[in-house]
Protein backbone atom coordinates (compact mmCIF):
# COMPACT_ATOMS: atom_id res chain seq x y z
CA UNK A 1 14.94 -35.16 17.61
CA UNK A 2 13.96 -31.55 17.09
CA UNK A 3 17.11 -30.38 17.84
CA UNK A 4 18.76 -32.10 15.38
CA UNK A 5 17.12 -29.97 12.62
CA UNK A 6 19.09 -26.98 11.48
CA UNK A 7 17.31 -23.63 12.16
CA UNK A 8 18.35 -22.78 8.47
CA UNK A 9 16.23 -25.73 7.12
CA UNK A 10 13.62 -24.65 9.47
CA UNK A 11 13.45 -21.21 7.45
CA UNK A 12 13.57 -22.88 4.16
CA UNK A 13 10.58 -25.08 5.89
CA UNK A 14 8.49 -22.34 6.58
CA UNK A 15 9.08 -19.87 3.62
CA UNK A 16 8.20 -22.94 1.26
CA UNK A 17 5.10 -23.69 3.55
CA UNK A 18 3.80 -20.29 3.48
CA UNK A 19 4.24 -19.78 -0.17
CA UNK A 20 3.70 -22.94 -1.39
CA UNK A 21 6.80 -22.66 -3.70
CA UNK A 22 10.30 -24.18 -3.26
CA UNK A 23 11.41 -21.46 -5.70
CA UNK A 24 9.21 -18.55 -4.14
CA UNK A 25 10.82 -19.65 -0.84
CA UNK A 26 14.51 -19.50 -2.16
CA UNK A 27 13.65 -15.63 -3.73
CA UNK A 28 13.08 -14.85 0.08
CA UNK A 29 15.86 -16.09 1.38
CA UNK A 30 18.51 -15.23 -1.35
CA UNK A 31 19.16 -19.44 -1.60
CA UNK A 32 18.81 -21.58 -5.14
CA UNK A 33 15.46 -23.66 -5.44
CA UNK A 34 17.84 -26.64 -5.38
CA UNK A 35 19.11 -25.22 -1.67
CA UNK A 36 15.48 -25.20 -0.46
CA UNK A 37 14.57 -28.75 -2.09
CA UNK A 38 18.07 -30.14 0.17
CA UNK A 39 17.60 -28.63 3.22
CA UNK A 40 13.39 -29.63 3.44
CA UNK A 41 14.57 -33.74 2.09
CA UNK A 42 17.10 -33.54 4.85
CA UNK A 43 14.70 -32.59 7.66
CA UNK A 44 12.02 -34.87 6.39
CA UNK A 45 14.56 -37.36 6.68
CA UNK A 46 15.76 -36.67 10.45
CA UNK A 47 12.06 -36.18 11.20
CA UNK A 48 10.96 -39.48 9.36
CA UNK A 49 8.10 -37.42 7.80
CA UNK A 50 6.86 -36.40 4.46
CA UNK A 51 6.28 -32.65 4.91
CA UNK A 52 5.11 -31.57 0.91
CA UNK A 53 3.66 -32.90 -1.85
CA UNK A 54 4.03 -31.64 -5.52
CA UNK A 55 0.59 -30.01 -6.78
CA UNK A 56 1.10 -28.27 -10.37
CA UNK A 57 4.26 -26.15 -10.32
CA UNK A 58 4.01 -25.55 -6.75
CA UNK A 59 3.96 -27.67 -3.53
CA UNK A 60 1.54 -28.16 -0.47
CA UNK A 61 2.17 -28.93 2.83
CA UNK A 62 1.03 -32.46 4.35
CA UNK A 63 -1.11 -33.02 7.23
CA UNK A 64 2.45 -33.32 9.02
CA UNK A 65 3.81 -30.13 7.58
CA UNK A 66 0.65 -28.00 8.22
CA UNK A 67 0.82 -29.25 11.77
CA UNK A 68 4.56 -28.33 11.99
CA UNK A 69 3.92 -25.14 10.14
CA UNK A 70 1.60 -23.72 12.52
CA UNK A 71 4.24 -24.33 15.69
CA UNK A 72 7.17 -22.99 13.48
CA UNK A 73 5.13 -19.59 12.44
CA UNK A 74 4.26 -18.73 15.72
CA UNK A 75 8.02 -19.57 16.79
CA UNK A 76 9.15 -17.22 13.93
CA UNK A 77 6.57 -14.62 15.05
CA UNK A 78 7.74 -14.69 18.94
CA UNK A 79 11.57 -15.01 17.57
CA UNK A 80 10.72 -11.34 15.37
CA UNK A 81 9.00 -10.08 18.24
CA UNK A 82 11.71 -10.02 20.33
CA UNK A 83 14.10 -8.87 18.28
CA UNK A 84 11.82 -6.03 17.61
CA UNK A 85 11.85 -5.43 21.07
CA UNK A 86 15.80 -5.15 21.74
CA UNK A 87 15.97 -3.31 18.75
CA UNK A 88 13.51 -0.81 19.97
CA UNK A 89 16.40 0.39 22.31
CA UNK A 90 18.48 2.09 19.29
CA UNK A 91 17.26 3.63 16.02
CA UNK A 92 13.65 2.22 14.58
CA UNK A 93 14.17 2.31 10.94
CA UNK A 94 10.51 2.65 8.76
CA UNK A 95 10.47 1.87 5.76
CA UNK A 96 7.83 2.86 3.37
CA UNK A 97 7.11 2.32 -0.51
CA UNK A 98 4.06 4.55 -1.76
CA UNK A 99 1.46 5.27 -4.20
CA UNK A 100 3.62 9.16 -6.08
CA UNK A 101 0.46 11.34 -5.70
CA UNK A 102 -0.37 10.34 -2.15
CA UNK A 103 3.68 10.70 -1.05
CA UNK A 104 3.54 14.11 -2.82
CA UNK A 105 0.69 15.77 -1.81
CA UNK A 106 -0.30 13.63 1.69
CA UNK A 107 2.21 11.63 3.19
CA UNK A 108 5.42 13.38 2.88
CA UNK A 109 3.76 16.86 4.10
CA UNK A 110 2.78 14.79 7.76
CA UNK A 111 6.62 13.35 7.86
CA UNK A 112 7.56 15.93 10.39
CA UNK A 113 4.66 15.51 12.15
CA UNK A 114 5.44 11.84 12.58
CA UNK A 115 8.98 12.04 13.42
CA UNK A 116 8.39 14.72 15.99
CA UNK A 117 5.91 12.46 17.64
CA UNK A 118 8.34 9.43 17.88
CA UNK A 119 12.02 10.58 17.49
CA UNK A 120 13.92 7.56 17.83
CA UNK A 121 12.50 6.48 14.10
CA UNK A 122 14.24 7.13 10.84
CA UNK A 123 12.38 7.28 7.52
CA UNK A 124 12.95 5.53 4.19
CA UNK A 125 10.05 6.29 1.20
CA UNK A 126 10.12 5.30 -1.92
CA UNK A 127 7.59 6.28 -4.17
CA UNK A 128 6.19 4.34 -7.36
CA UNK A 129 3.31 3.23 -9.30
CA UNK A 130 4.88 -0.31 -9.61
CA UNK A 131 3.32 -2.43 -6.08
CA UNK A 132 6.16 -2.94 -3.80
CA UNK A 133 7.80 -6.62 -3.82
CA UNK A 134 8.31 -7.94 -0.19
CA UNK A 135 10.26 -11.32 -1.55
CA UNK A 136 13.17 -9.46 -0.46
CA UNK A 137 12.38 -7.82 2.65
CA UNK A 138 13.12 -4.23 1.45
CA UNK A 139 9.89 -2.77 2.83
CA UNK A 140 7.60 -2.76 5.63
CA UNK A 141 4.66 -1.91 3.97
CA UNK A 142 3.03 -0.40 0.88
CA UNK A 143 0.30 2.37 0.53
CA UNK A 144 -1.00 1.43 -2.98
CA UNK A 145 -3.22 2.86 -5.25
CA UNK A 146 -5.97 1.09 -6.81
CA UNK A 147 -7.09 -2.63 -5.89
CA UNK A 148 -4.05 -4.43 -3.47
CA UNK A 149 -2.06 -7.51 -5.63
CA UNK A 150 -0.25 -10.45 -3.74
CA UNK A 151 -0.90 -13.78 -1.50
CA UNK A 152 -0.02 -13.36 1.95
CA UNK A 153 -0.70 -10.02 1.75
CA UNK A 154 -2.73 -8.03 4.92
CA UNK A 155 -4.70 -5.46 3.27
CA UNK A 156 -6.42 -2.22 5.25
CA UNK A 157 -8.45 0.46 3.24
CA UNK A 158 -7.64 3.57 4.09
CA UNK A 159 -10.69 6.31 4.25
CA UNK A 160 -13.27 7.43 1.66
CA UNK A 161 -12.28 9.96 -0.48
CA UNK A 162 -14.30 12.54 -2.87
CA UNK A 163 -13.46 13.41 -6.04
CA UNK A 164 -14.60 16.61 -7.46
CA UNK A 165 -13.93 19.22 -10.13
CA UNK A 166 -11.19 21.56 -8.90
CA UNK A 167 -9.64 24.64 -9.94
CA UNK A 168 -8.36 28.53 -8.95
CA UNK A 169 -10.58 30.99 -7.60
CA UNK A 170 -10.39 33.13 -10.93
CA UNK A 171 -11.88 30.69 -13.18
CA UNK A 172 -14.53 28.90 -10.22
CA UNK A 173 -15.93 32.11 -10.65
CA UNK A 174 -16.93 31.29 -14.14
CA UNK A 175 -18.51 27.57 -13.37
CA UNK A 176 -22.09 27.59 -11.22
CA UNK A 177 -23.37 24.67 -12.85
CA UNK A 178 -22.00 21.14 -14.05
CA UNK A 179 -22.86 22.58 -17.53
CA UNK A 180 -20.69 25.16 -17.10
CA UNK A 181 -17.90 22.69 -17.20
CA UNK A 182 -18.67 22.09 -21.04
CA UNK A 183 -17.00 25.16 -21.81
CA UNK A 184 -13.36 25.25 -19.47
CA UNK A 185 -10.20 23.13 -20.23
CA UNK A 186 -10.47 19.80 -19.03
CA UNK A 187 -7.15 18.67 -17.15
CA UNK A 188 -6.99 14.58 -17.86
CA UNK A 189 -5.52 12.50 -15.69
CA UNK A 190 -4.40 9.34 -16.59
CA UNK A 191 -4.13 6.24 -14.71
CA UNK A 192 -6.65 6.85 -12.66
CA UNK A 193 -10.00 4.94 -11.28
CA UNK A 194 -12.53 7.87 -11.41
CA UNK A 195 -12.01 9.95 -14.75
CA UNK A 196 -14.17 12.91 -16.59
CA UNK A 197 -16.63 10.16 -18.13
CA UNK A 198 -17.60 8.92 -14.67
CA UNK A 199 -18.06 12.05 -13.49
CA UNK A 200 -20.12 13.04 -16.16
CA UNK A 201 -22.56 10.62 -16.52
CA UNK A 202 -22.82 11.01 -12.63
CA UNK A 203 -24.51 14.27 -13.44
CA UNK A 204 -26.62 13.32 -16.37
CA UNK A 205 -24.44 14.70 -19.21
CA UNK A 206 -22.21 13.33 -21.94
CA UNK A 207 -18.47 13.91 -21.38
CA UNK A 208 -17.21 16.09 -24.01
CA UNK A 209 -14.25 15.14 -26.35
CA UNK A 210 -10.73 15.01 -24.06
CA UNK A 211 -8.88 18.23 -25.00
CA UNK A 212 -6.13 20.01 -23.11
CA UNK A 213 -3.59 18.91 -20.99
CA UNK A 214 -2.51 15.55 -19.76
CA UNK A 215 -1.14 14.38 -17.13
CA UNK A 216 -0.08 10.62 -15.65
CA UNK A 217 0.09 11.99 -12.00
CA UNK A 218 -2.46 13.47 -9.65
CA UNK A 219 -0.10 15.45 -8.03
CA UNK A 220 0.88 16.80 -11.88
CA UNK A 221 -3.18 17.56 -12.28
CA UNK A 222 -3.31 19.02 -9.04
CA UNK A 223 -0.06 21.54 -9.42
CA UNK A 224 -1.46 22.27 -13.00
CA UNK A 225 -4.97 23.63 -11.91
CA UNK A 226 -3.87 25.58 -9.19
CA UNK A 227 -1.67 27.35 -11.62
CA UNK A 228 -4.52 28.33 -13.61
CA UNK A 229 -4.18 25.52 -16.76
CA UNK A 230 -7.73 24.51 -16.42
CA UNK A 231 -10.11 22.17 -14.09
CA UNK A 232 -8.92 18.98 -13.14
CA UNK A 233 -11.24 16.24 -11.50
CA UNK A 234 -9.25 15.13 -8.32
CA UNK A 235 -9.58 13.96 -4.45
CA UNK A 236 -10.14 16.50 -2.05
CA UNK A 237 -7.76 14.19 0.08
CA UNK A 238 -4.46 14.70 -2.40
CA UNK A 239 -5.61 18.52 -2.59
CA UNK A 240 -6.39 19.28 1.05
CA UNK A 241 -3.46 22.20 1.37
CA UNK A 242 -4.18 23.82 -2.43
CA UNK A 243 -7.51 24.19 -1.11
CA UNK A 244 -6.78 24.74 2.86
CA UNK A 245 -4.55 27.60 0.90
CA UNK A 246 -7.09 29.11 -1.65
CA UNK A 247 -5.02 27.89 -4.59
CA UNK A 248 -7.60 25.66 -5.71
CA UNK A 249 -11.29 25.73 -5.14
CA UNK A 250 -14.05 23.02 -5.75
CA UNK A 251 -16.72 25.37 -6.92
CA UNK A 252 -19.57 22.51 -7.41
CA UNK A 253 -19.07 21.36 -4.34
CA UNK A 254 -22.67 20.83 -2.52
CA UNK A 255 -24.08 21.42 -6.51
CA UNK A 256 -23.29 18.17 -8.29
CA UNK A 257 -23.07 14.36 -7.68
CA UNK A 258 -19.31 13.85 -6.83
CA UNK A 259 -17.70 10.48 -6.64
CA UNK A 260 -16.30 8.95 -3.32
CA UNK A 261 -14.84 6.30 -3.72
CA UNK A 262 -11.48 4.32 -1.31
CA UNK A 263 -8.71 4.38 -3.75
CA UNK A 264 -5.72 4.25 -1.13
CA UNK A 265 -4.71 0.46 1.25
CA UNK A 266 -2.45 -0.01 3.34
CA UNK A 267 -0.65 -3.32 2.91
CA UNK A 268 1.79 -5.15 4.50
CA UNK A 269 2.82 -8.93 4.63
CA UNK A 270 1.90 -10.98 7.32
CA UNK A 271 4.82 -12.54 8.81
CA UNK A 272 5.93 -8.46 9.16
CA UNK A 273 2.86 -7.64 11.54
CA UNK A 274 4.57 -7.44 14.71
CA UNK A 275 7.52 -5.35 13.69
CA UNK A 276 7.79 -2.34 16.15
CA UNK A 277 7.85 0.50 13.10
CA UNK A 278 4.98 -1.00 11.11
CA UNK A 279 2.66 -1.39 14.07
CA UNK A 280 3.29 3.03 15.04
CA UNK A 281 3.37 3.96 12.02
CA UNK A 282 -0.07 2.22 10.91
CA UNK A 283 -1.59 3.05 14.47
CA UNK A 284 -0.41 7.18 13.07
CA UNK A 285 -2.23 6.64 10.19
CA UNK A 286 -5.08 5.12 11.52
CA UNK A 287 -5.39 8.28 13.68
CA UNK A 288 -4.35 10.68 10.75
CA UNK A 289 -7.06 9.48 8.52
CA UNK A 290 -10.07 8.15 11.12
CA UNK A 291 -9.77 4.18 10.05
CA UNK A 292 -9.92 1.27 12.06
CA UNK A 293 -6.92 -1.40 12.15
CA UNK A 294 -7.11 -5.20 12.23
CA UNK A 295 -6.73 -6.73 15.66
CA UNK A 296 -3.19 -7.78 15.32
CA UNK A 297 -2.22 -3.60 14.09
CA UNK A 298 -4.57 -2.02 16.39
């Protein structure tokens, strides 16, 4: 009887299943809600089984469809497997949507590195502050800043960073104490989790009255201090080559409480686990930044 079901309304079966949403499912898969809706009735039909119920504005499997599902998703997940597999033969296309201040100053600086390790890839990043949307199956996976949005969503924190007053040589020269701070040009950062206030009260002193410069990017901040504009408070991770350089300098570094903090996760949809260019490049950045993998990356 199987075989009488159309692969097609197998998809539309298992996108609906997985996100609980005939009109989530049809997003995916470039179909109307109504084109989902006929092709699931038409399979419950030829199967003789109801496979969803209606629960709010979204839909659940039944005890039939949750069996089926989990025989159709690991189907799917052997089907993608192998075509990751032939395709591994010709060109492995990656492709990569990222947090701006960690493609600026972290990612995109290690892109030869990476391709000279595995030369049969190509590269496509796209950087944002907006989370990537998968419903359309134009990325692989996101690195995201700040706490990781979505259902069906696999989420891997990437390491600890410190944050930490930074500027150039000249004017670290000037600051031996956190008081000292008190008296430079504070570079502000916005959109940010760890900001001069934090910092601040960190070290037992009232943050003084933002003054300066602003900036919406890190990578802005970072660029901005190194060029003398003032001190911005940023990770040592997005700064590592102004300071491997001697462009910037962290000159309370061992003489006030910094913040660490993991602002940075990998993420990646499920049903994309076993794709041949997400599974290198995450094992590379695993090994870039010392972090362990789930099971099914590692």
């Amino acid at each position: 009887m199987s075989l009488r079901v159309p692969l097609s309304a197998v998809r539309s079966f298992e996108a609906a299943a997985r996100r609980r949403s005939f009109k989530d499912a049809a997003a995916e898969l470039n179909l109307t809600a109504s084109a989902v809706s006929h092709a699931i009735r038409k399979m419950e039909a030829l199967l003789g089984v109801t496979l969803f119920e209606r629960q709010g504005q979204g839909v659940v499997p039944t005890a039939a469809g949750e069996a089926l599902l989990e025989h159709v998703s690991r189907a799917f997940d052997e089907l993608h497997r192998g075509l990751d597999l032939v395709a591994a033969r010709g060109p492995q296309l990656l492709r990569l949507h990222c947090a701006p201040s960690l493609a600026a100053q972290w990612l995109t600086p290690r892109l030869a590195r990476f391709l000279a390790a595995h030369p049969g890839f190509e590269v496509r990043l796209a950087a944002g502050m907006d989370y990537a949307r998968f419903v359309s199956d134009e990325f692989d996976a996101d690195l995201v800043y700040g706490p990781p949005r979505g259902e069906g969503l696999v989420t891997v924190p990437l390491c600890t960073e410190t944050v930490t007053p930074l500027c150039d040589p000249e004017r670290a020269a000037r600051i031996r104490t956190p008081e000292d701070l008190l008296d430079q040009v504070l570079i502000q950062s916005d959109n940010k989790q760890v900001r001069w206030p934090l910092w601040f009260a960190r070290n037992g002193l009232p943050a003084p009255r933002p003054l300066g410069v602003r900036f919406d990017r890190s990578f802005l901040a970072i660029a901005a201090a190194a060029d003398g504009l003032g001190v911005a408070l940023e990770s040592t991770l997005l700064a590592e080559r102004e300071i491997a350089s001697g462009r910037l300098v962290a000159p309370l570094r061992g003489l006030a409480q910094d913040v660490t903090y993991v602002g940075h996760h990998l993420v990646y949809p499920a049903t994309t686990r076993r794709r041949a260019p997400l599974r290198v490049f995450a094992r590379w950045l695993a090994q870039e930044m010392s972090i362990a993998l789930p099971e099914d990356l590692a």
